[in-house]
N, C-alpha and C. Protein backbone atom coordinates (compact mmCIF):
# COMPACT_ATOMS: atom_id res chain seq x y z
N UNK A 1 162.25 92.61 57.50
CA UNK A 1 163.18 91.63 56.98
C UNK A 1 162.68 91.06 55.66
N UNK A 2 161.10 90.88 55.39
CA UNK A 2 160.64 90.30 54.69
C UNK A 2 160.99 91.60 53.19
N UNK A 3 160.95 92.75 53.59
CA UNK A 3 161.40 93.35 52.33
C UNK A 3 162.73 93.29 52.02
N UNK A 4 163.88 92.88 52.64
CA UNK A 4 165.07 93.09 51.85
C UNK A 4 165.24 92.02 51.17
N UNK A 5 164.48 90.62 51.85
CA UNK A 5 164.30 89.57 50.63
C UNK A 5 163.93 89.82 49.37
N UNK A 6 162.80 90.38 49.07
CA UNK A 6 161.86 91.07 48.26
C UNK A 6 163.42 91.59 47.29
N UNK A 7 163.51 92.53 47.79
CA UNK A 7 164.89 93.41 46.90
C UNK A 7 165.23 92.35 46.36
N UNK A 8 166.24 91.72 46.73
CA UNK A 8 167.00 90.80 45.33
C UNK A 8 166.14 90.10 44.57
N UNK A 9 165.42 89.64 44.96
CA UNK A 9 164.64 88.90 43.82
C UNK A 9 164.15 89.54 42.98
N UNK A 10 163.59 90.97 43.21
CA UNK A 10 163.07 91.53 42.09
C UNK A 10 164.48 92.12 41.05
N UNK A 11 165.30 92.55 41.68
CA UNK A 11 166.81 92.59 40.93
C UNK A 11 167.24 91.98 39.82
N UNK A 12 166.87 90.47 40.41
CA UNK A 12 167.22 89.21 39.68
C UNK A 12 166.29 88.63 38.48
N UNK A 13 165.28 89.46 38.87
CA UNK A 13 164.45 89.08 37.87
C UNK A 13 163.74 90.36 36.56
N UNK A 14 164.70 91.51 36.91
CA UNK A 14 165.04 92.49 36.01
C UNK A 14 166.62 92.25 35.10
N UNK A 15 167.36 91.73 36.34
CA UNK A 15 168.45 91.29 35.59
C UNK A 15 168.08 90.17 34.03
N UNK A 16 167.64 89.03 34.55
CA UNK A 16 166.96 87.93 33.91
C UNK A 16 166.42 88.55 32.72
N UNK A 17 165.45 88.48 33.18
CA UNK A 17 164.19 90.08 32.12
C UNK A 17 165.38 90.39 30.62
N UNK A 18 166.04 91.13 31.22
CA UNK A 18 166.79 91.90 30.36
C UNK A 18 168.37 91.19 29.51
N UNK A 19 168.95 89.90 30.43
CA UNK A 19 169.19 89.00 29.47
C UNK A 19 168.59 88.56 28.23
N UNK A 20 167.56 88.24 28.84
CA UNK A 20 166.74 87.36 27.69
C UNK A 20 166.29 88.30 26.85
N UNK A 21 165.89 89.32 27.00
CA UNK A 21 165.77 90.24 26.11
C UNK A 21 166.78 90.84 25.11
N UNK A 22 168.22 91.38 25.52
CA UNK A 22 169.61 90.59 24.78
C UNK A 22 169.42 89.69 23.83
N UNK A 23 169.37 88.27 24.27
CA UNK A 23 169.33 86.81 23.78
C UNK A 23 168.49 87.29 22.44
N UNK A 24 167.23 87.40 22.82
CA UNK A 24 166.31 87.56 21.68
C UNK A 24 166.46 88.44 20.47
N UNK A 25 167.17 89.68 20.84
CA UNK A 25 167.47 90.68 19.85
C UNK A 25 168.43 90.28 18.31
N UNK A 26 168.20 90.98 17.18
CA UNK A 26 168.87 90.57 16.15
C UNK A 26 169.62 91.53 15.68
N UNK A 27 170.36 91.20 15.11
CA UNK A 27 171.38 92.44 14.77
C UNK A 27 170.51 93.92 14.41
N UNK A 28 169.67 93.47 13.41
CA UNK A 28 168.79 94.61 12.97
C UNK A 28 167.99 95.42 14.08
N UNK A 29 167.68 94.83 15.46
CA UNK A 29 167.06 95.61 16.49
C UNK A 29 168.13 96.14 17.39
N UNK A 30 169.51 96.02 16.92
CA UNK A 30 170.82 96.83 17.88
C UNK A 30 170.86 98.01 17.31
N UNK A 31 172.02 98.88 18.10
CA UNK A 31 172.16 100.01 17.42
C UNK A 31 172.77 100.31 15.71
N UNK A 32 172.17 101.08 15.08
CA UNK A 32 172.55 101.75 14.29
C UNK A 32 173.23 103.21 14.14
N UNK A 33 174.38 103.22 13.44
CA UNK A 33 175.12 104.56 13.81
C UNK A 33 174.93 104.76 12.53
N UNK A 34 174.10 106.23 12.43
CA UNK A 34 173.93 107.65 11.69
C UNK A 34 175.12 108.44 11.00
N UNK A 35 174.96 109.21 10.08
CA UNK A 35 175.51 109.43 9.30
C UNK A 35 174.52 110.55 8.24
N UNK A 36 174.32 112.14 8.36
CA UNK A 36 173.78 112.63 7.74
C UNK A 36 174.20 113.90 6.94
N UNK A 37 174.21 113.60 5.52
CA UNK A 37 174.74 114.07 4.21
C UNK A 37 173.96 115.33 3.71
N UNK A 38 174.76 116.14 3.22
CA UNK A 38 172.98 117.25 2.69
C UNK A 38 174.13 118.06 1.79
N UNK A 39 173.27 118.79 0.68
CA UNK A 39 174.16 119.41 -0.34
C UNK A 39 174.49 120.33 0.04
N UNK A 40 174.07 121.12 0.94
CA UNK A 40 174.42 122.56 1.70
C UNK A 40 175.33 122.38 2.89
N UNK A 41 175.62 120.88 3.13
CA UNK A 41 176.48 120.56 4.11
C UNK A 41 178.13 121.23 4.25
N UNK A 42 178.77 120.80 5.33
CA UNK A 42 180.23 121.08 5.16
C UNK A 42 181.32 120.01 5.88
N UNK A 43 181.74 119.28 5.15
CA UNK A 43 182.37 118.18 5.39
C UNK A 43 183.58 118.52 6.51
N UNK A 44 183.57 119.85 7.27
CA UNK A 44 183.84 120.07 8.66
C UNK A 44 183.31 119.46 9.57
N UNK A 45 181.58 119.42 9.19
CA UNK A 45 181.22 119.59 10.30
C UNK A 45 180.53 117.70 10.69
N UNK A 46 180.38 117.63 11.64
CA UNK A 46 179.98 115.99 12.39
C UNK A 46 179.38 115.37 11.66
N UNK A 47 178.59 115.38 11.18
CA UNK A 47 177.60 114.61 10.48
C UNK A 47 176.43 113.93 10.65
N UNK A 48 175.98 115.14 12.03
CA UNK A 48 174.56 114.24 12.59
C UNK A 48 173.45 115.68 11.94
N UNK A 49 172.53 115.13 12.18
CA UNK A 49 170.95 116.25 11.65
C UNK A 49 171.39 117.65 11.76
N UNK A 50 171.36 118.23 13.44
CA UNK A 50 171.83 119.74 12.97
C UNK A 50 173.34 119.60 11.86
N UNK A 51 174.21 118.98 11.93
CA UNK A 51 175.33 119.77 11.04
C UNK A 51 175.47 118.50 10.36
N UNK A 52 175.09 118.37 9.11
CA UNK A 52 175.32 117.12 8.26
C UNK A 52 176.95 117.85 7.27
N UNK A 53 177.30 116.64 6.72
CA UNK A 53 178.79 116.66 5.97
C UNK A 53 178.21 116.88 5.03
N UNK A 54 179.03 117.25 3.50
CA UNK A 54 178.58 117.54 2.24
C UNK A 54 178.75 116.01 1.17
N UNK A 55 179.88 115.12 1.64
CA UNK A 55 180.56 114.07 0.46
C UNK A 55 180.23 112.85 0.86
N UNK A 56 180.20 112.30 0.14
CA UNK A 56 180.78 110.59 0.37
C UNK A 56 182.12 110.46 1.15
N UNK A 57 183.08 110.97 0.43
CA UNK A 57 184.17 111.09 0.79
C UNK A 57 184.54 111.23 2.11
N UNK A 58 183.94 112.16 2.70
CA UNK A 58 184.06 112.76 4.11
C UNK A 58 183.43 111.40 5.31
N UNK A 59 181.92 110.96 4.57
CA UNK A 59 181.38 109.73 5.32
C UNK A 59 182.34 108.70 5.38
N UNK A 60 182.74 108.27 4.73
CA UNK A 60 183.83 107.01 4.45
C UNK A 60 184.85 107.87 5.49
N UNK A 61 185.42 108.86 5.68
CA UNK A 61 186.74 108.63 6.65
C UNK A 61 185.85 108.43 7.56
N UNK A 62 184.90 108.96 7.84
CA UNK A 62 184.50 108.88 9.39
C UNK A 62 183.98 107.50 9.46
N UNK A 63 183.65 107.00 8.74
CA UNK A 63 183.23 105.30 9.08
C UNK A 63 184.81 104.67 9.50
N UNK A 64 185.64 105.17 8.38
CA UNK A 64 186.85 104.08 8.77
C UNK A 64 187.56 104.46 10.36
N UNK A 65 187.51 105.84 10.52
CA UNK A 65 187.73 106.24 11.66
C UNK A 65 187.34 105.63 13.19
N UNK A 66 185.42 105.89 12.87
CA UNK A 66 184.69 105.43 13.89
C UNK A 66 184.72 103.83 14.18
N UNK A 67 184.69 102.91 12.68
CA UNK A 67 184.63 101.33 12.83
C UNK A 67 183.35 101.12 13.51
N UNK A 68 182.40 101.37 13.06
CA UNK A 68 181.17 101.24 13.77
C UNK A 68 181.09 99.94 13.97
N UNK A 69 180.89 98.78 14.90
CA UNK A 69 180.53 97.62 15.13
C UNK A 69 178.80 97.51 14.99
N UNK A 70 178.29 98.03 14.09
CA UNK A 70 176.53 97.95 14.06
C UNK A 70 176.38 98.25 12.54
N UNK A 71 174.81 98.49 12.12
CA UNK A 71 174.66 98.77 10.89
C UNK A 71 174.71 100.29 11.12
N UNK A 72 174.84 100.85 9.39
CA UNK A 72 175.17 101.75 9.42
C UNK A 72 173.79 102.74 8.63
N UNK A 73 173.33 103.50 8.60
CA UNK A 73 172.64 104.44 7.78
C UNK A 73 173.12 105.57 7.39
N UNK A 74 173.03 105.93 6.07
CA UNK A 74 173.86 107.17 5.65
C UNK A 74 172.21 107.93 5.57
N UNK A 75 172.16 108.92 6.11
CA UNK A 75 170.97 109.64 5.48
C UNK A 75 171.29 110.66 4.56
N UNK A 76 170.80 110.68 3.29
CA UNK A 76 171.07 111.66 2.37
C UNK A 76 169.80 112.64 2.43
N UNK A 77 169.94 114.06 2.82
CA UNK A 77 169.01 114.83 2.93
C UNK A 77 168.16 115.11 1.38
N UNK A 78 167.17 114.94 1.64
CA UNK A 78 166.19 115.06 0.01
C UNK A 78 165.31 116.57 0.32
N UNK A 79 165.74 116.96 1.01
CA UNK A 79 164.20 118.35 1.31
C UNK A 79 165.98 119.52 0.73
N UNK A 80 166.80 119.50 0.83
CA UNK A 80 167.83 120.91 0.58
C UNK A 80 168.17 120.69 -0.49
N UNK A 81 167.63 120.35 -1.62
CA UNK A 81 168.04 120.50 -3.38
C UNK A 81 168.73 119.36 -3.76
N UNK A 82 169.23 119.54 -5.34
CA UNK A 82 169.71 117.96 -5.39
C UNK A 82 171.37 118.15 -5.02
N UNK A 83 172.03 117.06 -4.97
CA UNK A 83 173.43 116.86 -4.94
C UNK A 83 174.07 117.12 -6.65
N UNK A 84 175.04 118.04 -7.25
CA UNK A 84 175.18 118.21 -8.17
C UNK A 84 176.64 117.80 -8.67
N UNK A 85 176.89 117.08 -10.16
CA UNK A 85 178.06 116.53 -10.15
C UNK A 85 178.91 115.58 -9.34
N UNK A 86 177.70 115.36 -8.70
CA UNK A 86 178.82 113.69 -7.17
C UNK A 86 179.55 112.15 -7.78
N UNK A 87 181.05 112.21 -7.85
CA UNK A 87 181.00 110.98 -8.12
C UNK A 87 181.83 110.30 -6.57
N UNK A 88 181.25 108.94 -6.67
CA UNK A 88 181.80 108.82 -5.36
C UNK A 88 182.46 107.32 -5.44
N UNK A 89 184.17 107.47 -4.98
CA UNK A 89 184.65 105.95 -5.23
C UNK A 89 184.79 105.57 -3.37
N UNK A 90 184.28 104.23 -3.24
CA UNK A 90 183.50 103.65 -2.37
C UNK A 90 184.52 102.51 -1.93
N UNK A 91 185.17 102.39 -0.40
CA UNK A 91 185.76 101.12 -0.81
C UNK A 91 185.84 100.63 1.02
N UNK A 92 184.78 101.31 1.51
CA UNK A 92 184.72 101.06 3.30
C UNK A 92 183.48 100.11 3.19
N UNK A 93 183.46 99.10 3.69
CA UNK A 93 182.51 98.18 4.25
C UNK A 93 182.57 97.05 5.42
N UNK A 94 181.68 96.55 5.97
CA UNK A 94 182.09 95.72 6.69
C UNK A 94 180.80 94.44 6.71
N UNK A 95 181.50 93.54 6.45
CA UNK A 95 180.98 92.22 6.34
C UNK A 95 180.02 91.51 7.22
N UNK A 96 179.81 92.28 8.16
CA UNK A 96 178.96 91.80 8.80
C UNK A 96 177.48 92.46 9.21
N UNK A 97 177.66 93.91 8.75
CA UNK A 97 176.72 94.53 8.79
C UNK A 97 176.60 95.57 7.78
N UNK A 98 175.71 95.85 7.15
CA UNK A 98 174.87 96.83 6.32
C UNK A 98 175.06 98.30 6.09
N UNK A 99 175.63 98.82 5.25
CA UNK A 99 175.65 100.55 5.05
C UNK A 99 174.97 100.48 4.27
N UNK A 100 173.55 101.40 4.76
CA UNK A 100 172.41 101.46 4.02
C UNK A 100 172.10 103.28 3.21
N UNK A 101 172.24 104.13 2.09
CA UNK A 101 172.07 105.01 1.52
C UNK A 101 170.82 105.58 1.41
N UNK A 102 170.29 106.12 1.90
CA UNK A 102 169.07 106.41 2.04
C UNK A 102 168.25 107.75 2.08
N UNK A 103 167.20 108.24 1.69
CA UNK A 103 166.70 109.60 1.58
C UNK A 103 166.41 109.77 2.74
N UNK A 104 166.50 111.18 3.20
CA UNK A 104 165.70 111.80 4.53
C UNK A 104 165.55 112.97 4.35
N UNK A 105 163.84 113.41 4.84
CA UNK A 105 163.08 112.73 5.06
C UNK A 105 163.02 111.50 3.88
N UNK A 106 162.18 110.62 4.39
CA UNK A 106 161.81 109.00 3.29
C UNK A 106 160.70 109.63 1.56
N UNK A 107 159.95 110.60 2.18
CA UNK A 107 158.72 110.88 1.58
C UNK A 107 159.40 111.42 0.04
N UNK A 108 160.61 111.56 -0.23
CA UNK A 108 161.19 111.91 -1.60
C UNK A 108 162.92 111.41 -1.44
N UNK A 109 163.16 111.19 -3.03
CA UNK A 109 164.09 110.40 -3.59
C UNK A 109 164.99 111.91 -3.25
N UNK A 110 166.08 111.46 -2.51
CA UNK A 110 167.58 112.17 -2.52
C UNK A 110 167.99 112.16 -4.63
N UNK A 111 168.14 113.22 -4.69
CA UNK A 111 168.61 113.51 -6.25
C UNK A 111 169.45 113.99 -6.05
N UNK A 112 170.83 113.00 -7.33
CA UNK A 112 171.68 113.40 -7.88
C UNK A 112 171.96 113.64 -9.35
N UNK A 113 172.04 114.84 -9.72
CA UNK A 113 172.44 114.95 -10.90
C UNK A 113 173.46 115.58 -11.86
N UNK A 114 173.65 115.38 -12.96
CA UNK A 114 174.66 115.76 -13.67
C UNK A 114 174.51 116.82 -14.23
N UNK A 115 175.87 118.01 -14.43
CA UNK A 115 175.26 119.07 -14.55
C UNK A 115 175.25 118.84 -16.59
N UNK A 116 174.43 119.13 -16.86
CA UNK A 116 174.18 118.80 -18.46
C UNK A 116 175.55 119.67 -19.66
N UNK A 117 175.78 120.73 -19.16
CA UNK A 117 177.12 120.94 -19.79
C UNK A 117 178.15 120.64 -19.82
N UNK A 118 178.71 120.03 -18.25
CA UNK A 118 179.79 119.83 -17.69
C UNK A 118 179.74 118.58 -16.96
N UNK A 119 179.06 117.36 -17.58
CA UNK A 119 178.74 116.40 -16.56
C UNK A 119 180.09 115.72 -16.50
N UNK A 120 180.15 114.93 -15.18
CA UNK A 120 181.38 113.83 -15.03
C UNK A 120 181.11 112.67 -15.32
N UNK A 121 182.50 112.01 -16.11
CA UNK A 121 182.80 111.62 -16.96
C UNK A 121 183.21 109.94 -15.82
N UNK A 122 183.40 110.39 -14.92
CA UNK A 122 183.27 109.42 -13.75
C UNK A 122 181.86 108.86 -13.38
N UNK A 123 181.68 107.40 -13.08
CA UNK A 123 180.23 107.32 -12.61
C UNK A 123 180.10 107.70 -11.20
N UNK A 124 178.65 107.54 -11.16
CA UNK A 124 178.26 108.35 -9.95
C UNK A 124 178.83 107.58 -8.52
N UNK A 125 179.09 106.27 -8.65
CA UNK A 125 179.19 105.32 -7.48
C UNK A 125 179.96 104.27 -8.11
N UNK A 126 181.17 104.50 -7.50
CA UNK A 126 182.73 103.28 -7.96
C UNK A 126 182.75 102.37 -6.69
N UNK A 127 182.40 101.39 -6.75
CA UNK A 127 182.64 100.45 -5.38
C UNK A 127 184.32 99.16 -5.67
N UNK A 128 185.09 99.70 -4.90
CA UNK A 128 185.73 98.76 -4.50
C UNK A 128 186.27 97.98 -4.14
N UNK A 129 185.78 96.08 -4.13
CA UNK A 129 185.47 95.46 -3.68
C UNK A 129 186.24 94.27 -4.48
N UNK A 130 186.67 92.94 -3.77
CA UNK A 130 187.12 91.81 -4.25
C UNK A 130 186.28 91.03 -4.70
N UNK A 131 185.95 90.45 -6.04
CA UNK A 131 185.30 89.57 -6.31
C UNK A 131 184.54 88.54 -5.14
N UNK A 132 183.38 88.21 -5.18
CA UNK A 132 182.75 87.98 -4.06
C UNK A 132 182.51 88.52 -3.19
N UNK A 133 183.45 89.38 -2.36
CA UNK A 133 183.58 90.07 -1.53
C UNK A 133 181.89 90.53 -0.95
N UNK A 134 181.32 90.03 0.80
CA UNK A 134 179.89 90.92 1.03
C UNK A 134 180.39 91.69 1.36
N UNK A 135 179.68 93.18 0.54
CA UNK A 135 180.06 94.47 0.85
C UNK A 135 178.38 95.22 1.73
N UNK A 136 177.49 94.55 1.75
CA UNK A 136 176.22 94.70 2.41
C UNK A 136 175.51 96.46 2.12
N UNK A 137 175.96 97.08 1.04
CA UNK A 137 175.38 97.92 0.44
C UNK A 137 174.26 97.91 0.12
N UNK A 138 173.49 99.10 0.48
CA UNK A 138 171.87 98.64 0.20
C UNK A 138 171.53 100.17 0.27
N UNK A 139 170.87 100.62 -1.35
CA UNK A 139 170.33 101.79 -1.50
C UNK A 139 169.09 102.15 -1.64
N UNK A 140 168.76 102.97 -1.02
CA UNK A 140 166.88 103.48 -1.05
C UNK A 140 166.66 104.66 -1.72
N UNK A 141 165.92 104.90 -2.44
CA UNK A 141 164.90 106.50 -2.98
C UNK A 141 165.98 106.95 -3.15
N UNK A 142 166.90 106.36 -3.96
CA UNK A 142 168.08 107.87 -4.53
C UNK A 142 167.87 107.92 -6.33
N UNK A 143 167.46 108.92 -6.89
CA UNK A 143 167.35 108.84 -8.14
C UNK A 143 168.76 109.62 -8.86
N UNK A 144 169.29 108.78 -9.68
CA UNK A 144 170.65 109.71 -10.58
C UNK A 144 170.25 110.21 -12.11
N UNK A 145 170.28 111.11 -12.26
CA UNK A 145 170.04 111.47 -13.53
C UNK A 145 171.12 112.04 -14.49
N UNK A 146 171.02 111.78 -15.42
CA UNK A 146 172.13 113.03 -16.67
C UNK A 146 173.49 112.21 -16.48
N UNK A 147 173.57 111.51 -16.24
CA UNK A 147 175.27 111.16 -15.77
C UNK A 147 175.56 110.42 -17.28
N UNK A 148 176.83 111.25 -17.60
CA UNK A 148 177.38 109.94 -19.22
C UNK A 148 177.86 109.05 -19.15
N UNK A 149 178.38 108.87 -17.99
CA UNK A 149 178.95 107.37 -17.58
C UNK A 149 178.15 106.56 -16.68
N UNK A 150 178.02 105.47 -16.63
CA UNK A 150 177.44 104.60 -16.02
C UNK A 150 177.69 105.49 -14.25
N UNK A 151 176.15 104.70 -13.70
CA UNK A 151 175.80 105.20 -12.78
C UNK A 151 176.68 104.39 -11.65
N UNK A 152 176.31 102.98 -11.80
CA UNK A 152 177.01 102.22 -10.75
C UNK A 152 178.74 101.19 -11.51
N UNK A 153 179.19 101.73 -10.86
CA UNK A 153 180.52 100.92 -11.27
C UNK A 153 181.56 99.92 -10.33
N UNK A 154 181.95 98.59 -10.96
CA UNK A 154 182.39 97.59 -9.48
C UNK A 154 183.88 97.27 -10.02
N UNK A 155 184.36 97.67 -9.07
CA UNK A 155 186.51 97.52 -9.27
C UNK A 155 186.46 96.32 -8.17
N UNK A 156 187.19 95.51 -8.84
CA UNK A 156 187.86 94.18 -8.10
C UNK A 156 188.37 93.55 -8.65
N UNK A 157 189.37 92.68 -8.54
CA UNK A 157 190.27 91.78 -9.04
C UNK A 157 190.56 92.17 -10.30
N UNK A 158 190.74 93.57 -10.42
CA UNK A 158 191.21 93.48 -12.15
C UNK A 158 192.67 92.84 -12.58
N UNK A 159 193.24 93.17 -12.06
CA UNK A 159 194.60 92.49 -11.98
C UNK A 159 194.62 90.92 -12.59
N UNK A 160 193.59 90.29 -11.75
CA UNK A 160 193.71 88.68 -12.09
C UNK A 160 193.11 88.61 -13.60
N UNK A 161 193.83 87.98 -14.06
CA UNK A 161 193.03 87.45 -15.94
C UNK A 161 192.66 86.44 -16.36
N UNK A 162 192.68 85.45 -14.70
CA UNK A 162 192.08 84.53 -14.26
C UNK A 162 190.42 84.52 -14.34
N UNK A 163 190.64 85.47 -12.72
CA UNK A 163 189.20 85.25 -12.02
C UNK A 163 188.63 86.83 -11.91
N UNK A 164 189.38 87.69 -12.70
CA UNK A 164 189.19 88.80 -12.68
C UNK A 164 187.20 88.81 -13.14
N UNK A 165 186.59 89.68 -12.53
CA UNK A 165 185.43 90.42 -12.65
C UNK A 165 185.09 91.28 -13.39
N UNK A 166 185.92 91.96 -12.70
CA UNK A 166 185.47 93.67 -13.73
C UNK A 166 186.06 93.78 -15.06
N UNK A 167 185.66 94.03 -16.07
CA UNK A 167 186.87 94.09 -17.47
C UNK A 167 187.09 93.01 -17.89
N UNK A 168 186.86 91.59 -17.71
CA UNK A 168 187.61 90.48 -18.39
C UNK A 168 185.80 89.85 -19.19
């Protein structure tokens, strides 16, 4: 008899346990949903390690698709050559958590570059976003090179000639 007492309490105090362990956690120790990019990719395919996508483009539907409720990591593969000619207009985020751009492996900068005869005339990264707007973008070890147009570019409120941002 004395063990089925035993049972719940230890229950209750795994239950407990693991509340508080909950309680304590911060956004940054929840899950993160993956996202992995590579130049040899094919924006068919899922977008985890074995079969990474090729675009930006392709990541962004699947974010808007998925709605990840966590942070996000894009891994950009740096070991399969560089990404050539990429421009990418950017306009999925979510305010409460982080899409982070990032090399993988870490040990070298994901390269993008322009092809020197034929470079685009587009920058490499168009974000758009409403004035103020947290868009929680945050890029690691990506180096851009050769590009004739500006690398990073921010669209918002152009319209207003007020409070407009971009262009005024």
């Amino acid at each position: 008899m004395a063990r089925g007492k035993c049972f719940p309490s230890l229950a209750a105090i795994i239950v407990l346990a693991a509340l508080v362990s909950a309680a304590g956690a911060s956004a940054a120790d929840g899950p993160v949903y993956y996202l992995y990019l590579s130049p040899l990719g094919e924006d068919t395919n899922a977008g985890t390690l074995e079969a990474p996508i090729h675009s930006f483009q392709r990541a962004e539907e699947i974010l808007e698709a998925v709605s990840p409720d966590s942070d996000v990591i894009v891994r950009l593969m740096s070991d399969q050559g560089a990404y050539f000619n990429y421009t990418v207009r950017w306009s999925y985020f979510h305010p409460a958590h982080s899409i982070t751009f990032e090399s993988y492996p870490a040990d070298s900068p994901a390269v993008f570059k322009a092809d020197l005869l034929d470079p685009p005339w587009e920058p490499f990264f168009t974000l758009e976003a409403s004035h103020g707007e947290p868009t929680n973008l945050v890029f690691k070890r990506l180096r851009v090179e050769d590009y004739v147009s500006r690398v990073f570019y921010f669209i918002g409120d152009r319209e207003n000639s007020v409070g407009g941002w971009n262009g005024h």
